[in-house]
C-alpha atoms as a PDB file:
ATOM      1  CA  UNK A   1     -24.095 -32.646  63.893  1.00  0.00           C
ATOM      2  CA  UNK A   2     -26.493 -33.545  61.422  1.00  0.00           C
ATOM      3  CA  UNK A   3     -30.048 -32.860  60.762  1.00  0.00           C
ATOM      4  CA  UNK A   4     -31.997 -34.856  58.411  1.00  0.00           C
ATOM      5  CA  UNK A   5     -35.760 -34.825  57.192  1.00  0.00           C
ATOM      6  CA  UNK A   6     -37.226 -36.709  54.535  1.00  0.00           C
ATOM      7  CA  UNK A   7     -39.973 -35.651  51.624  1.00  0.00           C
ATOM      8  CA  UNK A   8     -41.822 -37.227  48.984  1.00  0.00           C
ATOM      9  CA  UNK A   9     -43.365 -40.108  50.309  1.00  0.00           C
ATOM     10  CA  UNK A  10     -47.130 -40.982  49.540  1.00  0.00           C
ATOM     11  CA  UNK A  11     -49.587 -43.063  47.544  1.00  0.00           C
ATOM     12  CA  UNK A  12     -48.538 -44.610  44.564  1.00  0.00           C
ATOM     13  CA  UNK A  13     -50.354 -47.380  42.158  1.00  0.00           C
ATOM     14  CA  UNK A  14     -47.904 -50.438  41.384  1.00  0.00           C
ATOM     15  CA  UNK A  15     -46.005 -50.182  38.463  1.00  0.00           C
ATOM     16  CA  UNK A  16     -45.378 -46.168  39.100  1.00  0.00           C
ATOM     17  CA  UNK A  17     -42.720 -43.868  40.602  1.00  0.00           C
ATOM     18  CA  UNK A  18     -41.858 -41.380  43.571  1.00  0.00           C
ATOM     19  CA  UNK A  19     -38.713 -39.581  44.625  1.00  0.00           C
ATOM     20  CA  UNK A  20     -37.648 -39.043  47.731  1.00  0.00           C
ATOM     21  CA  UNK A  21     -35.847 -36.494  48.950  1.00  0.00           C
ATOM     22  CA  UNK A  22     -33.502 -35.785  52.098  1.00  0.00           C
ATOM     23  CA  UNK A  23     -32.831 -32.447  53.383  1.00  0.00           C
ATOM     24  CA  UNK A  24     -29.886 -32.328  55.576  1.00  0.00           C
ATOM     25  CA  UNK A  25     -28.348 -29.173  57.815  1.00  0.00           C
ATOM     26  CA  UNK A  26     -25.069 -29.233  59.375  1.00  0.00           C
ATOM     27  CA  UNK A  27     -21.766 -28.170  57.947  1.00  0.00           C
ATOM     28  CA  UNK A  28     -20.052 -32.196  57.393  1.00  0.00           C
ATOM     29  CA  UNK A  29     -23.193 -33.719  55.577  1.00  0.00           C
ATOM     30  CA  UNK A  30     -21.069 -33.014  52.509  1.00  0.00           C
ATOM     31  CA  UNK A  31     -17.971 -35.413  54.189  1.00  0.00           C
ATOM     32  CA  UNK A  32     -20.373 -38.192  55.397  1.00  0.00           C
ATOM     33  CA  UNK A  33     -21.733 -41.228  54.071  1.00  0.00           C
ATOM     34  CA  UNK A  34     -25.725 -41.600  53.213  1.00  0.00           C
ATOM     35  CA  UNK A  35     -28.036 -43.891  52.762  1.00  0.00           C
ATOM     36  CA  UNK A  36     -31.992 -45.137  52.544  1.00  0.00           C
ATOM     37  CA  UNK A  37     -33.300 -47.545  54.966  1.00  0.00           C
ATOM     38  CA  UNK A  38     -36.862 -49.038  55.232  1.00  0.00           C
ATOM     39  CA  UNK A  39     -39.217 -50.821  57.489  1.00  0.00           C
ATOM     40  CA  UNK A  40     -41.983 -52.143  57.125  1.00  0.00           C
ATOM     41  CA  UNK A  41     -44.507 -53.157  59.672  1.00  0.00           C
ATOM     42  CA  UNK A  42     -43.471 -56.209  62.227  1.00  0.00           C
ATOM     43  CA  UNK A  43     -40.338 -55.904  59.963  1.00  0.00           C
ATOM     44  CA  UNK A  44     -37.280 -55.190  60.640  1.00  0.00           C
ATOM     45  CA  UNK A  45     -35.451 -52.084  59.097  1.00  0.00           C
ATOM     46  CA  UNK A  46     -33.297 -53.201  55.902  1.00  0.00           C
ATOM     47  CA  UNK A  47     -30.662 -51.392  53.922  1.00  0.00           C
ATOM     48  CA  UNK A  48     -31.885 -50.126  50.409  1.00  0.00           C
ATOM     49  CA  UNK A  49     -29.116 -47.984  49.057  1.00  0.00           C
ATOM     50  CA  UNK A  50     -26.071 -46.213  50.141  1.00  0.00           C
ATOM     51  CA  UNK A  51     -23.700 -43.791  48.398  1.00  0.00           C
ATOM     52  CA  UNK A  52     -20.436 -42.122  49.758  1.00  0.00           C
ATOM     53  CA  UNK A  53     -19.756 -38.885  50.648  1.00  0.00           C
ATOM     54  CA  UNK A  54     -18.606 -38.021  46.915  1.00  0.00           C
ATOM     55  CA  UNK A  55     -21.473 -39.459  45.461  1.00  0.00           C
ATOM     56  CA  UNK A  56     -19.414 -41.960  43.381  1.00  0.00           C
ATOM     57  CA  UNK A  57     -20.044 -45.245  44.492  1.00  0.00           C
ATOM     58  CA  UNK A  58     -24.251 -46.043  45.208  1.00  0.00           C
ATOM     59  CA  UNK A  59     -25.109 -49.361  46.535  1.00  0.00           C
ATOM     60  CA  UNK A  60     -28.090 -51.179  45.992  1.00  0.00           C
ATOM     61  CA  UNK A  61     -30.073 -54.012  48.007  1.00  0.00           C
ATOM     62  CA  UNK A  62     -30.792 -57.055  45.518  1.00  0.00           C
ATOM     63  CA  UNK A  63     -34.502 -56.272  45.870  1.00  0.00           C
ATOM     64  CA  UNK A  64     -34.048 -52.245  44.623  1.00  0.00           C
ATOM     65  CA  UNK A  65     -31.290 -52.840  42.315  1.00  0.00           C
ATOM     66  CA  UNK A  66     -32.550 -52.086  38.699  1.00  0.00           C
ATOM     67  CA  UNK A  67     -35.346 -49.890  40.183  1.00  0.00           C
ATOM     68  CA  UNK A  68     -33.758 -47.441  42.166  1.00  0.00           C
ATOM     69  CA  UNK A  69     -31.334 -44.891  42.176  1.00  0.00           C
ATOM     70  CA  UNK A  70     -29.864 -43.094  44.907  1.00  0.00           C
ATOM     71  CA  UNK A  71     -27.783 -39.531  44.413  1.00  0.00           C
ATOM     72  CA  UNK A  72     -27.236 -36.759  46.207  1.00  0.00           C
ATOM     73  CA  UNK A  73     -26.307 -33.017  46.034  1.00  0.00           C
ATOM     74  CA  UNK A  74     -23.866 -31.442  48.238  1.00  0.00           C
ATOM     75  CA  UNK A  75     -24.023 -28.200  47.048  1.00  0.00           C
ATOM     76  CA  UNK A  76     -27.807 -28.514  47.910  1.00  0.00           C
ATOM     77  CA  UNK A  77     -27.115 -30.453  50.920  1.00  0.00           C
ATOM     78  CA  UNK A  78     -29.885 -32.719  49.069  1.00  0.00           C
ATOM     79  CA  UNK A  79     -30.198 -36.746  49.212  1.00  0.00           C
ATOM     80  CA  UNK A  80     -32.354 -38.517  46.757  1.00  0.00           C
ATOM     81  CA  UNK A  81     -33.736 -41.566  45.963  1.00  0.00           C
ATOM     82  CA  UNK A  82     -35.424 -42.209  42.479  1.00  0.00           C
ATOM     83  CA  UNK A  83     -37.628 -45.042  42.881  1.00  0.00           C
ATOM     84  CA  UNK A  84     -39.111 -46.593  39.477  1.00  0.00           C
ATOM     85  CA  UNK A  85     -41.190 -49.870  38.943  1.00  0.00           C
ATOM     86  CA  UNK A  86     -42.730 -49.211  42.544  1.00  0.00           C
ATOM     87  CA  UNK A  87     -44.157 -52.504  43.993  1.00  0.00           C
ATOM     88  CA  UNK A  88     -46.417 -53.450  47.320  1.00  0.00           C
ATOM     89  CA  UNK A  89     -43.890 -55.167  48.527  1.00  0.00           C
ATOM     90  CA  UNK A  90     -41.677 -51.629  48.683  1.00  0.00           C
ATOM     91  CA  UNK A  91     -44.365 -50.433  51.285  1.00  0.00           C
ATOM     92  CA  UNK A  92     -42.591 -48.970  54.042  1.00  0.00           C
ATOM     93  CA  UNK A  93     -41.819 -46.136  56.018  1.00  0.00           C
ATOM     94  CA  UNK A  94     -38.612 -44.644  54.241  1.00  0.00           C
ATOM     95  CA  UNK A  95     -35.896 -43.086  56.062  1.00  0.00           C
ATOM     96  CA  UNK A  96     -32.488 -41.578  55.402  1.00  0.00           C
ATOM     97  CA  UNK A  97     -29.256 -41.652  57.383  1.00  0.00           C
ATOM     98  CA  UNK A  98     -25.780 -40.661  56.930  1.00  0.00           C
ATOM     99  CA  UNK A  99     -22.552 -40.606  59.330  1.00  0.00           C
ATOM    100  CA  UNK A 100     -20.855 -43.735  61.441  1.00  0.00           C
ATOM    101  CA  UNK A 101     -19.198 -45.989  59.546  1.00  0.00           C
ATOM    102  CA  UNK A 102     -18.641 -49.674  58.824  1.00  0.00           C
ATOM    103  CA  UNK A 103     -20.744 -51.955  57.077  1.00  0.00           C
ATOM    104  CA  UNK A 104     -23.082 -49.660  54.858  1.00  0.00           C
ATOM    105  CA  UNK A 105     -25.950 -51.959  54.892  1.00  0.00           C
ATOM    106  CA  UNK A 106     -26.625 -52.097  58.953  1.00  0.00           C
ATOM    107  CA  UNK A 107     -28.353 -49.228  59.969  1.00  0.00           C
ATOM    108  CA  UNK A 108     -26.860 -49.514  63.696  1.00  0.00           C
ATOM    109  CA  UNK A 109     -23.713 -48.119  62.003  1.00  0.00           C
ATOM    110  CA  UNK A 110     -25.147 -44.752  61.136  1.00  0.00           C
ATOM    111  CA  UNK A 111     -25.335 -41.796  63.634  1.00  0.00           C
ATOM    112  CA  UNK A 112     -27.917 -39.850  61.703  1.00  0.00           C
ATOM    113  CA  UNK A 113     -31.938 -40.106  60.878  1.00  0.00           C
ATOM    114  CA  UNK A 114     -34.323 -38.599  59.629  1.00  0.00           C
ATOM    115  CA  UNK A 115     -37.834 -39.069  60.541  1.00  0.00           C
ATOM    116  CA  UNK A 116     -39.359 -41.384  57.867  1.00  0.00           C
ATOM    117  CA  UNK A 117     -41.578 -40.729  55.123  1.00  0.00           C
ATOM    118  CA  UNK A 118     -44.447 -43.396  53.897  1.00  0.00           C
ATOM    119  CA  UNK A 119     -44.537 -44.652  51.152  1.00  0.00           C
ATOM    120  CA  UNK A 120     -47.447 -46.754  49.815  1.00  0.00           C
ATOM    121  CA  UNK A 121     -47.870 -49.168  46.659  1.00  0.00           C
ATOM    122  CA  UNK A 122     -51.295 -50.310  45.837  1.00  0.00           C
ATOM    123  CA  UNK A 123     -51.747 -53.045  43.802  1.00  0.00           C
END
């Protein structure tokens, strides 16, 4: 079992930056998969980033890519995501996940969530 709560979220002009951060408890976060999701609203949730359990191989959606960066700390039992070049468009409630597996990019595939955390771009 995994528990998961996200941080960091807020008001942000266009053009600037926040970091988000995941706080996870339970012994296997450190062997499971995580990732950032998004929704926006009358949207549906869509994959942002992903990164294994080792931390080695992130994965970006085409519309992040360039912008943000997603890393975590398993000592910490810490997820993060960096998020640069912020635009209105990113304007959703963030959330993190880990577990399941499969296709990294459907968030049906993950057993774990955390809350959400808003995140606003003005323009």
């Amino acid at each position: 079992q995994v528990q998961l709560e996200e941080s960091g979220g807020g008001l942000v002009q266009a053009g600037g930056s926040l970091r988000l951060s995941c706080a996870a408890s339970g012994r296997t976060f450190s062997t499971l998969r995580m990732a950032w999701f998004r929704q926006a609203p009358g949207k549906e949730r869509e994959f942002v980033a992903a990164i294994t359990s080792s931390g080695s191989s992130p994965y970006y959606a085409d519309s992040v890519k360039g912008r943000f960066t997603i890393s975590r700390d398993n000592v910490k039992n810490m997820g993060y995501l960096q998020m640069n070049s912020l635009k209105p468009e990113d304007t959703a409630v963030y959330y993190c996940a880990s577990g399941g597996a499969g296709n990294y990019y459907t968030s049906r595939r993950y057993d774990y969530w955390g809350q959400g955390t808003q995140v606003t771009v003005s323009s």
